[in-house]
N, C-alpha and C. Protein backbone atom coordinates (compact mmCIF):
# COMPACT_ATOMS: atom_id res chain seq x y z
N UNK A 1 161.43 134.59 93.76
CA UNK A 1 160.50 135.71 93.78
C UNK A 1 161.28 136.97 94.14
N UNK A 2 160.97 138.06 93.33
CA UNK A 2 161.74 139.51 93.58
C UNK A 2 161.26 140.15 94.96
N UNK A 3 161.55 140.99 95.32
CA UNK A 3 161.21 141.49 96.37
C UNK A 3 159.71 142.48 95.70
N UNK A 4 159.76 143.03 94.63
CA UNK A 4 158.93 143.90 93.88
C UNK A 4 157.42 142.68 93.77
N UNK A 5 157.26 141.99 93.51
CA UNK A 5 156.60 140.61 93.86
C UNK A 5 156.28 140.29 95.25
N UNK A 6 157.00 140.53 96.01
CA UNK A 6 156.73 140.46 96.91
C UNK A 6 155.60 140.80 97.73
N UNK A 7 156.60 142.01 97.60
CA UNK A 7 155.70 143.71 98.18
C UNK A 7 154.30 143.56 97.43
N UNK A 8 154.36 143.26 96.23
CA UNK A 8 152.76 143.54 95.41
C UNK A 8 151.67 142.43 96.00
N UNK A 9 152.38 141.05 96.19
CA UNK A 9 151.60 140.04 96.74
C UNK A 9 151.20 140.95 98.51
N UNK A 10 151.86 141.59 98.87
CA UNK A 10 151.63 141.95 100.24
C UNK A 10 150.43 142.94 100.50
N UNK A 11 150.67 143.81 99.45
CA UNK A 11 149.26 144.79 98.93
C UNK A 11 148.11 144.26 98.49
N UNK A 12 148.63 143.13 98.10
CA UNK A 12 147.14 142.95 97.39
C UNK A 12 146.44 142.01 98.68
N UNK A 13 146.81 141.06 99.23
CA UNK A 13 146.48 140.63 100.42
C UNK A 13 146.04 141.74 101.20
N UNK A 14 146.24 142.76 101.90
CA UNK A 14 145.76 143.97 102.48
C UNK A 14 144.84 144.44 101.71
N UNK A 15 144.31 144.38 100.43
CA UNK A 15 143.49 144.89 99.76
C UNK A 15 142.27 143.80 100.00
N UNK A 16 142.60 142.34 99.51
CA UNK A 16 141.90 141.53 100.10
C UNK A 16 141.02 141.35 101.17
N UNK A 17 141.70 141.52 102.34
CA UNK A 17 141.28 141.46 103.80
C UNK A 17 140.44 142.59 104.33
N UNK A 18 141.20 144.05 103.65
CA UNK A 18 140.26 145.25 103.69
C UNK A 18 139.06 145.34 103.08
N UNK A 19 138.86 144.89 102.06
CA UNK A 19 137.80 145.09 101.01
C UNK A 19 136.89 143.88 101.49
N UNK A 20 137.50 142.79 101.85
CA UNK A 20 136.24 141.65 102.76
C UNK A 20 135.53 142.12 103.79
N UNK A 21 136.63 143.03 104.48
CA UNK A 21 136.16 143.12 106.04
C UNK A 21 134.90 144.54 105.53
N UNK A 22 135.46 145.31 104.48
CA UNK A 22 134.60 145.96 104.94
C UNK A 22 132.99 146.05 103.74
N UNK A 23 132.99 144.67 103.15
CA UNK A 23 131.96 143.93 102.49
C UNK A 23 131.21 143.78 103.31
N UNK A 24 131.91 142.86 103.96
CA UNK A 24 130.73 141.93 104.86
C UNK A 24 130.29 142.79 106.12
N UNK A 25 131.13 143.96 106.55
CA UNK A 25 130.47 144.66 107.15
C UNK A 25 129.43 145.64 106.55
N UNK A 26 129.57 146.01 105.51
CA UNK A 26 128.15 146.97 105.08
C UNK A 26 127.20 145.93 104.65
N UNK A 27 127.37 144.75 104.72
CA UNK A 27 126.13 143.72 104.31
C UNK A 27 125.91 143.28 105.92
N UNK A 28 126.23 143.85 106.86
CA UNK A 28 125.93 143.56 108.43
C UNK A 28 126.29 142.14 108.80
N UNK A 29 127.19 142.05 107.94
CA UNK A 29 127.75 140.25 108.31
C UNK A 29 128.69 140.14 110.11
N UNK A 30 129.04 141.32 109.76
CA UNK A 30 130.43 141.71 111.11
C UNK A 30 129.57 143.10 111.67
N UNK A 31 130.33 143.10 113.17
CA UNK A 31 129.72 143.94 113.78
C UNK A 31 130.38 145.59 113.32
N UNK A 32 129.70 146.35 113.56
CA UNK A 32 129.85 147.47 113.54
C UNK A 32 129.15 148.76 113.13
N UNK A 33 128.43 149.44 112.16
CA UNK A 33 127.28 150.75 111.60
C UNK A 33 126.37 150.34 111.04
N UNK A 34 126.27 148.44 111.27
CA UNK A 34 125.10 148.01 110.53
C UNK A 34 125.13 148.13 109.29
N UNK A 35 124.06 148.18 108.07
CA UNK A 35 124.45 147.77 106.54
C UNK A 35 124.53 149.14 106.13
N UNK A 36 125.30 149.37 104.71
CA UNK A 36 125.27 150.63 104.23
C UNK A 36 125.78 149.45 102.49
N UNK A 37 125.36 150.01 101.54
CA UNK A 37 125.67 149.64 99.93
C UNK A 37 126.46 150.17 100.15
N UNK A 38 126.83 151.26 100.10
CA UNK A 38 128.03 152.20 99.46
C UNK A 38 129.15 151.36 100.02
N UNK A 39 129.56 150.76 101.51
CA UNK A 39 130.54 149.85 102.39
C UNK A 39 130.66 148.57 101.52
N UNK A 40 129.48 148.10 101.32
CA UNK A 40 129.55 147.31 100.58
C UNK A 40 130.46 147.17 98.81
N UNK A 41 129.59 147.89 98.24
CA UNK A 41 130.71 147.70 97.46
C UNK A 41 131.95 148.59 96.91
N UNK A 42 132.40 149.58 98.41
CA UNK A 42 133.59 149.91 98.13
C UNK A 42 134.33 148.57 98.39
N UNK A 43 133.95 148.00 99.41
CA UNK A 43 134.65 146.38 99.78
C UNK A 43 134.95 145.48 99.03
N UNK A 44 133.97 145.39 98.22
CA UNK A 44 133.85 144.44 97.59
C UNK A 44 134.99 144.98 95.53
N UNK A 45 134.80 146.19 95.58
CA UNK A 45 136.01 146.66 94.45
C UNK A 45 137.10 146.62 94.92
N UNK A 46 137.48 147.11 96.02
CA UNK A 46 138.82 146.97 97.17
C UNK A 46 139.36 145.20 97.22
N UNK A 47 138.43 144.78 97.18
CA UNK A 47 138.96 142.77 97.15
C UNK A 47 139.13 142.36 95.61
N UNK A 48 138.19 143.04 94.83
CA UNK A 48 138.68 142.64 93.22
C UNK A 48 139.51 143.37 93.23
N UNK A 49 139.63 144.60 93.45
CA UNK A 49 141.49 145.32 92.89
C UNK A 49 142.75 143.99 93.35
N UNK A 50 142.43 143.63 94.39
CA UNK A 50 143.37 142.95 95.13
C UNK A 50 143.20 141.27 94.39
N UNK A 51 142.33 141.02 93.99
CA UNK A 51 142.35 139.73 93.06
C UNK A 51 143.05 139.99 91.87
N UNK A 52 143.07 141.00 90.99
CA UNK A 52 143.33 141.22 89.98
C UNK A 52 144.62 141.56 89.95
N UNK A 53 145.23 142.59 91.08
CA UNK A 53 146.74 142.26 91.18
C UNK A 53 147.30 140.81 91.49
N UNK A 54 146.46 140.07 92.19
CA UNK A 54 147.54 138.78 92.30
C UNK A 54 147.58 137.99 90.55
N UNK A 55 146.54 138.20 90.01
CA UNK A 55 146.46 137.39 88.61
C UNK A 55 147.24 138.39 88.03
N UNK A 56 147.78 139.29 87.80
CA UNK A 56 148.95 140.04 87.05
C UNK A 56 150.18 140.03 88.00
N UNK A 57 150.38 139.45 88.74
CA UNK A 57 151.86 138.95 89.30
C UNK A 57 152.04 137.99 89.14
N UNK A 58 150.97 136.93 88.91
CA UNK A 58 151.94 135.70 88.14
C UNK A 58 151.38 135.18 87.51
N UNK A 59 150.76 136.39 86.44
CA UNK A 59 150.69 136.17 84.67
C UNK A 59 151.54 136.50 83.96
N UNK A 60 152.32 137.63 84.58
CA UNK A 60 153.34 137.88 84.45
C UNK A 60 153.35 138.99 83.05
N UNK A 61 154.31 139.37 82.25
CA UNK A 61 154.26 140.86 81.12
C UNK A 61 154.21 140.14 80.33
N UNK A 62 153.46 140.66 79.48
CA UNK A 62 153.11 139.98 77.81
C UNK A 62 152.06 138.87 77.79
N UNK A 63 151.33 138.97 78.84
CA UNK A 63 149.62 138.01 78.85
C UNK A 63 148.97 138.73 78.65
């Protein structure tokens, strides 16, 4: 694995974790401002960005 691979698997995990945490917090799953949509699904695009980079790091160029 390149280091460029790396780093991208590392972002997208942080994108992951950010975009969960702050899902399930505007759906009042976790504590904190109670529910808001908009939290919700910035969270929830923030965790698909981060799904979608891991499936183009090892789909690799020309899929």
């Amino acid at each position: 694995m390149t280091v460029g691979k790396a780093l991208a698997l590392v972002v997208a995990a942080v994108l992951l974790v950010a975009g969960g945490a702050l899902a399930l917090t505007g759906m009042g799953y976790l504590g904190g401002g109670g529910t808001s949509t908009a939290w919700s699904v910035l969270g929830a695009a923030l965790a698909g960005l981060g799904v979608a980079l891991v499936i183009s790091i090892f789909r690799g160029p020309g899929r």
